[in-house]
C-alpha atoms as a PDB file:
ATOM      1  CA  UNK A   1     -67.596 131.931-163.098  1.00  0.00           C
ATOM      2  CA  UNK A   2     -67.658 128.549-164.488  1.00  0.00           C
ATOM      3  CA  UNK A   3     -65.015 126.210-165.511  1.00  0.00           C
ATOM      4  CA  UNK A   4     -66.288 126.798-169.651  1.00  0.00           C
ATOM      5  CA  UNK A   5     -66.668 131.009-169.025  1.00  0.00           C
ATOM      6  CA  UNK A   6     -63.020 131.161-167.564  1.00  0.00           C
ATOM      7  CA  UNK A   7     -62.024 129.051-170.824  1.00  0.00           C
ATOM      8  CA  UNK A   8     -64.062 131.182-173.261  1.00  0.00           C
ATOM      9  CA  UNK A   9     -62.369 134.400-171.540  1.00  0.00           C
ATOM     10  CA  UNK A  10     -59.001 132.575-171.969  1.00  0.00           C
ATOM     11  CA  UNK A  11     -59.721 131.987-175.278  1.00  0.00           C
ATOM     12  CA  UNK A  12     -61.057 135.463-176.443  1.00  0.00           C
ATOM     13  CA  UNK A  13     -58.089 136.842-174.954  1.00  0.00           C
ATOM     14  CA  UNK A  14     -55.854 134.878-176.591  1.00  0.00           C
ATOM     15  CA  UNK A  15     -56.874 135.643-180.059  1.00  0.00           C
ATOM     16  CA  UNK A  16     -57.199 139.707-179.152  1.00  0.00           C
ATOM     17  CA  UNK A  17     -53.352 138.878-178.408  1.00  0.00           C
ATOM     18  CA  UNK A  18     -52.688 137.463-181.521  1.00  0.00           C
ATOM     19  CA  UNK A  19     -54.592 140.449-183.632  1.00  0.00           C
ATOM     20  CA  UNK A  20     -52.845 143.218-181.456  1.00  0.00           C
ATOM     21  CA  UNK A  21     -49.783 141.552-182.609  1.00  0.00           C
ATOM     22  CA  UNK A  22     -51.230 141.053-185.897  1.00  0.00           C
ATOM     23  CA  UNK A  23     -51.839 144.953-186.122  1.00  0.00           C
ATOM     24  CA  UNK A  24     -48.981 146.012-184.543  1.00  0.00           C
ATOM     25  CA  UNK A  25     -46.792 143.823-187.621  1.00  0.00           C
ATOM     26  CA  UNK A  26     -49.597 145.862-189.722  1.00  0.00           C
ATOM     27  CA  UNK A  27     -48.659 149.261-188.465  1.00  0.00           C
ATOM     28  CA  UNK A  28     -45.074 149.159-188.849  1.00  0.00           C
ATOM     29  CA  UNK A  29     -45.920 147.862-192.537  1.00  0.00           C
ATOM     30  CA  UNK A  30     -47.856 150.727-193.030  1.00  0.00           C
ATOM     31  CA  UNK A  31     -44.996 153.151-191.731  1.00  0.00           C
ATOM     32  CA  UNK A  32     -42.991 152.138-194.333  1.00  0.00           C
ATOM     33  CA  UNK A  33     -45.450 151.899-196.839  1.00  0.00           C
ATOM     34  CA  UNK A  34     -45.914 155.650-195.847  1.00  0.00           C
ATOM     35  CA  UNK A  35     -42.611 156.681-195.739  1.00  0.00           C
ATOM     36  CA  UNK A  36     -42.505 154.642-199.646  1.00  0.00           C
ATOM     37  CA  UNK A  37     -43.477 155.661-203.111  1.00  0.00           C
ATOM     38  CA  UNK A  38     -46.173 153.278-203.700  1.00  0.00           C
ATOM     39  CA  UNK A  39     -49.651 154.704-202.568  1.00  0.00           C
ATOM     40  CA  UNK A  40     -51.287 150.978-203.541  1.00  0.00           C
ATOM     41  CA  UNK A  41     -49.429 149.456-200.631  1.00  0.00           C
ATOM     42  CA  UNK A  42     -50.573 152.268-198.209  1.00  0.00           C
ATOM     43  CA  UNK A  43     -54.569 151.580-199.236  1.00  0.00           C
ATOM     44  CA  UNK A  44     -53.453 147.759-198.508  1.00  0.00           C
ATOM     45  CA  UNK A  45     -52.143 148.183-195.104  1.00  0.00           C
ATOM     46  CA  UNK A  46     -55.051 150.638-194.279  1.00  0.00           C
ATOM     47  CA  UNK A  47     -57.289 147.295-195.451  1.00  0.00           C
ATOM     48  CA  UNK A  48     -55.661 145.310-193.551  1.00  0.00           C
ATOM     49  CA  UNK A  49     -55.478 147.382-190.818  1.00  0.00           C
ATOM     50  CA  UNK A  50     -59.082 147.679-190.364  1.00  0.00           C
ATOM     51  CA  UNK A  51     -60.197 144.568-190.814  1.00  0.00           C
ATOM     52  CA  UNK A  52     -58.100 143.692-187.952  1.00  0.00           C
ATOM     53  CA  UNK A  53     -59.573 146.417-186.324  1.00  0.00           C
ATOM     54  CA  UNK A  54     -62.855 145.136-186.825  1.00  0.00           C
ATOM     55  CA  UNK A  55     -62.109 141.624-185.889  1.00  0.00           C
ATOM     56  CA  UNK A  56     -60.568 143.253-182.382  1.00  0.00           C
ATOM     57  CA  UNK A  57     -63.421 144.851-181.787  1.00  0.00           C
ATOM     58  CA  UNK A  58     -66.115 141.756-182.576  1.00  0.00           C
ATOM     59  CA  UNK A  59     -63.981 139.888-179.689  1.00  0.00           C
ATOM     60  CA  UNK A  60     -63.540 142.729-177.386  1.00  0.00           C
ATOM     61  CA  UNK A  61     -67.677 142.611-177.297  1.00  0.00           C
ATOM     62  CA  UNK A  62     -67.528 138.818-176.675  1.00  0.00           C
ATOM     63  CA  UNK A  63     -64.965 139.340-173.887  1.00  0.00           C
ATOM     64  CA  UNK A  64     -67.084 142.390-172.285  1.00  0.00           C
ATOM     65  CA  UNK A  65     -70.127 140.101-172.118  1.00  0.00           C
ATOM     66  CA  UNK A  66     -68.045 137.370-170.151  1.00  0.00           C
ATOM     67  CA  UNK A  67     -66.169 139.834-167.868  1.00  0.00           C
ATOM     68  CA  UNK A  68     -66.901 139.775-164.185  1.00  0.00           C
ATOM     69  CA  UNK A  69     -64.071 141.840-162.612  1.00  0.00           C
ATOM     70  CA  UNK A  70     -64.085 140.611-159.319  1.00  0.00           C
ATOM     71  CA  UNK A  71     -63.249 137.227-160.755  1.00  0.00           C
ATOM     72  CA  UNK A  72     -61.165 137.496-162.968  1.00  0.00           C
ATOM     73  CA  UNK A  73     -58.497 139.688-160.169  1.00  0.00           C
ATOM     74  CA  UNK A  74     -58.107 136.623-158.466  1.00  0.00           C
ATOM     75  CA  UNK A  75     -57.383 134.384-161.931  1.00  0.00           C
ATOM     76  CA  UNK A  76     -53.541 135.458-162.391  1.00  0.00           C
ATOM     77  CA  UNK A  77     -53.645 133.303-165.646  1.00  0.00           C
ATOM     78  CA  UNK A  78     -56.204 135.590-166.770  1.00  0.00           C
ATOM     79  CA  UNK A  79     -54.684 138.858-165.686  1.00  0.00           C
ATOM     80  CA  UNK A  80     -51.496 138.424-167.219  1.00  0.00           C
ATOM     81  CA  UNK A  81     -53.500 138.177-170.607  1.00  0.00           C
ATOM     82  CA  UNK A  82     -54.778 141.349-169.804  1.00  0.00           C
ATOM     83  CA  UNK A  83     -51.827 143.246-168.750  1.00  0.00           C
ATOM     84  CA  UNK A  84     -50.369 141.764-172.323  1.00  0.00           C
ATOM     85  CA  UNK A  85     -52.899 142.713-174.267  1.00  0.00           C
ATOM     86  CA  UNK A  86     -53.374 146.700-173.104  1.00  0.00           C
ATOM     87  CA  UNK A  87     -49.412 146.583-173.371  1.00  0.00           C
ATOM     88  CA  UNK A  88     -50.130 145.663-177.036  1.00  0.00           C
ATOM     89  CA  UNK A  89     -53.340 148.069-177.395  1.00  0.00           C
ATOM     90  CA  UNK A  90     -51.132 151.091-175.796  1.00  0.00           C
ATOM     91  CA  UNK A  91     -48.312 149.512-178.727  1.00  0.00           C
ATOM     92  CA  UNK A  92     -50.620 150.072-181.571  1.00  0.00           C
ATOM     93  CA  UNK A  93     -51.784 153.150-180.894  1.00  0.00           C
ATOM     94  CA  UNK A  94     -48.513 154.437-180.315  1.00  0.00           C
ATOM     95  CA  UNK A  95     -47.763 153.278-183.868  1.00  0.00           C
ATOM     96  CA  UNK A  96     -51.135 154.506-185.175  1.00  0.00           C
ATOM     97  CA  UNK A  97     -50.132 157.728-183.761  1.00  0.00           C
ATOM     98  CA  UNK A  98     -46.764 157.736-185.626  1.00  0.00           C
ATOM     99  CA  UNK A  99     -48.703 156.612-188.781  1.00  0.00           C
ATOM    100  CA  UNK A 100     -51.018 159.598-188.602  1.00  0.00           C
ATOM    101  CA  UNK A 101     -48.273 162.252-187.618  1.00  0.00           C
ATOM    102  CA  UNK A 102     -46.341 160.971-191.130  1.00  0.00           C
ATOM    103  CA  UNK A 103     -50.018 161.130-193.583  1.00  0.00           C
ATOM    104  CA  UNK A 104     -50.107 164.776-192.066  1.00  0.00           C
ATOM    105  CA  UNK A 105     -47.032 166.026-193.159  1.00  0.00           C
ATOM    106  CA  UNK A 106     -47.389 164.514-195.976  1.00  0.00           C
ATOM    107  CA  UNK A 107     -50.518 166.210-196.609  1.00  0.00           C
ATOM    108  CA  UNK A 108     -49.222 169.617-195.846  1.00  0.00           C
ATOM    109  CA  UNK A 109     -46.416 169.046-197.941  1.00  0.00           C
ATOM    110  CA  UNK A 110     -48.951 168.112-200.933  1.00  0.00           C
ATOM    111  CA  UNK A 111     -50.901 171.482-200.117  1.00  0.00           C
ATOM    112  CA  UNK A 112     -47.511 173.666-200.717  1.00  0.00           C
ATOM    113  CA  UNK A 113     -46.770 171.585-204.109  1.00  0.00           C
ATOM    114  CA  UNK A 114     -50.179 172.634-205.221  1.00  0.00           C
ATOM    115  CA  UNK A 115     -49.960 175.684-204.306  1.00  0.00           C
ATOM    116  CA  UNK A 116     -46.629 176.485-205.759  1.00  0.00           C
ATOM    117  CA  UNK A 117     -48.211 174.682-209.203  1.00  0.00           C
ATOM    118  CA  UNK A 118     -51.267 176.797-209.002  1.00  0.00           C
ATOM    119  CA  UNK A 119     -48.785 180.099-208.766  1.00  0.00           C
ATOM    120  CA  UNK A 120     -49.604 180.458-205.302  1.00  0.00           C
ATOM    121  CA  UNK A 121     -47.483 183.180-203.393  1.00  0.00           C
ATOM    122  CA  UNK A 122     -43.996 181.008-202.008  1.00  0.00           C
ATOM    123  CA  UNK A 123     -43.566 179.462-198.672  1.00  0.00           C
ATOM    124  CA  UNK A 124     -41.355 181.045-196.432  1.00  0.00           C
ATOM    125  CA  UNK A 125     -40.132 179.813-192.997  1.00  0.00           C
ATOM    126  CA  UNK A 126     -39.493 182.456-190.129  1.00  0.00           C
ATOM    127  CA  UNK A 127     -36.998 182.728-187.528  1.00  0.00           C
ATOM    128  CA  UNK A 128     -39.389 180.246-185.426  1.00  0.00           C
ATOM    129  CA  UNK A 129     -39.519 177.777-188.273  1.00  0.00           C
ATOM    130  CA  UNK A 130     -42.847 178.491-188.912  1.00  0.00           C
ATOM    131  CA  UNK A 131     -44.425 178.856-192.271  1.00  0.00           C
ATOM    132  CA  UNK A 132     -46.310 181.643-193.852  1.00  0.00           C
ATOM    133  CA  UNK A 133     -46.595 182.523-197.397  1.00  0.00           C
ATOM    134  CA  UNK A 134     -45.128 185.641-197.472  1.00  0.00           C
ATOM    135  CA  UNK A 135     -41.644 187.306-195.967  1.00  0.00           C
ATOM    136  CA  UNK A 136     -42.536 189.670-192.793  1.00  0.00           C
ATOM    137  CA  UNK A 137     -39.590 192.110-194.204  1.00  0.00           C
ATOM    138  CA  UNK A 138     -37.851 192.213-197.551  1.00  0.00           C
ATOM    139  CA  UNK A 139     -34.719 190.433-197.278  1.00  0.00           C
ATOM    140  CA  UNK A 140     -33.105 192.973-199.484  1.00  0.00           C
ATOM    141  CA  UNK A 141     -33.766 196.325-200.911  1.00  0.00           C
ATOM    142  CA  UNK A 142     -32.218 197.797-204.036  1.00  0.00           C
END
């Protein structure tokens, strides 16, 4: 690899770092825009979050095409980039995970408002904590 590859490959790293921490700043904005009452600011982050996404991806092609693993294990310079970034990238989709776990409950909870607005038959939790929409056994008889 040549003097202007290794730099390149330095370089593309570099700025994956700085979008990883880009996106991870993103995802924690988007956790509280979840946990908020303002669904414009949750369509925002989600912009944001993919165009960050997209960016990440346009340099990780650039960084495939000047990746020669047997060279770069003996640049430490460039495998400490590397460790950091996939620290960041395991980061962000810990977050992204978090993100999505949050929009499903949400969701669920949305589906038992409607639901109970359509006249739906009640949610009821059983001795598990599970849900089902009607009691197993009358809780009381007359």
């Amino acid at each position: 690899m040549n003097d202007a590859a290794w730099q390149r490959l330095e370089t593309v790293l570099d700025r994956e770092i700085q979008l990883a921490e880009e996106l991870a700043a993103t995802l924690t904005t988007e956790r509280a825009a979840l946990t908020g009452t303002e669904p414009a600011a949750v369509v925002e982050q989600a912009a944001i979050k993919t165009a960050l996404v997209g960016q990440i991806e346009s340099l990780e092609s650039e960084r495939r095409s000047l990746w020669e693993p047997a060279a770069v294990e003996s640049s430490a310079r460039v495998s400490a980039r590397w460790r950091s970034l996939m620290e960041l990238v395991a980061r962000c989709r810990n977050a992204n995970d978090v993100n999505g776990y949050i929009i499903n409950t949400r969701r669920g909870q949305v589906r038992q408002l409607i639901d109970v607005v359509r006249g739906g038959a009640p949610v009821t939790y059983g001795p598990a904590g599970k849900t089902f929409a009607r009691a197993l056994r009358a809780l009381a008889r007359a």
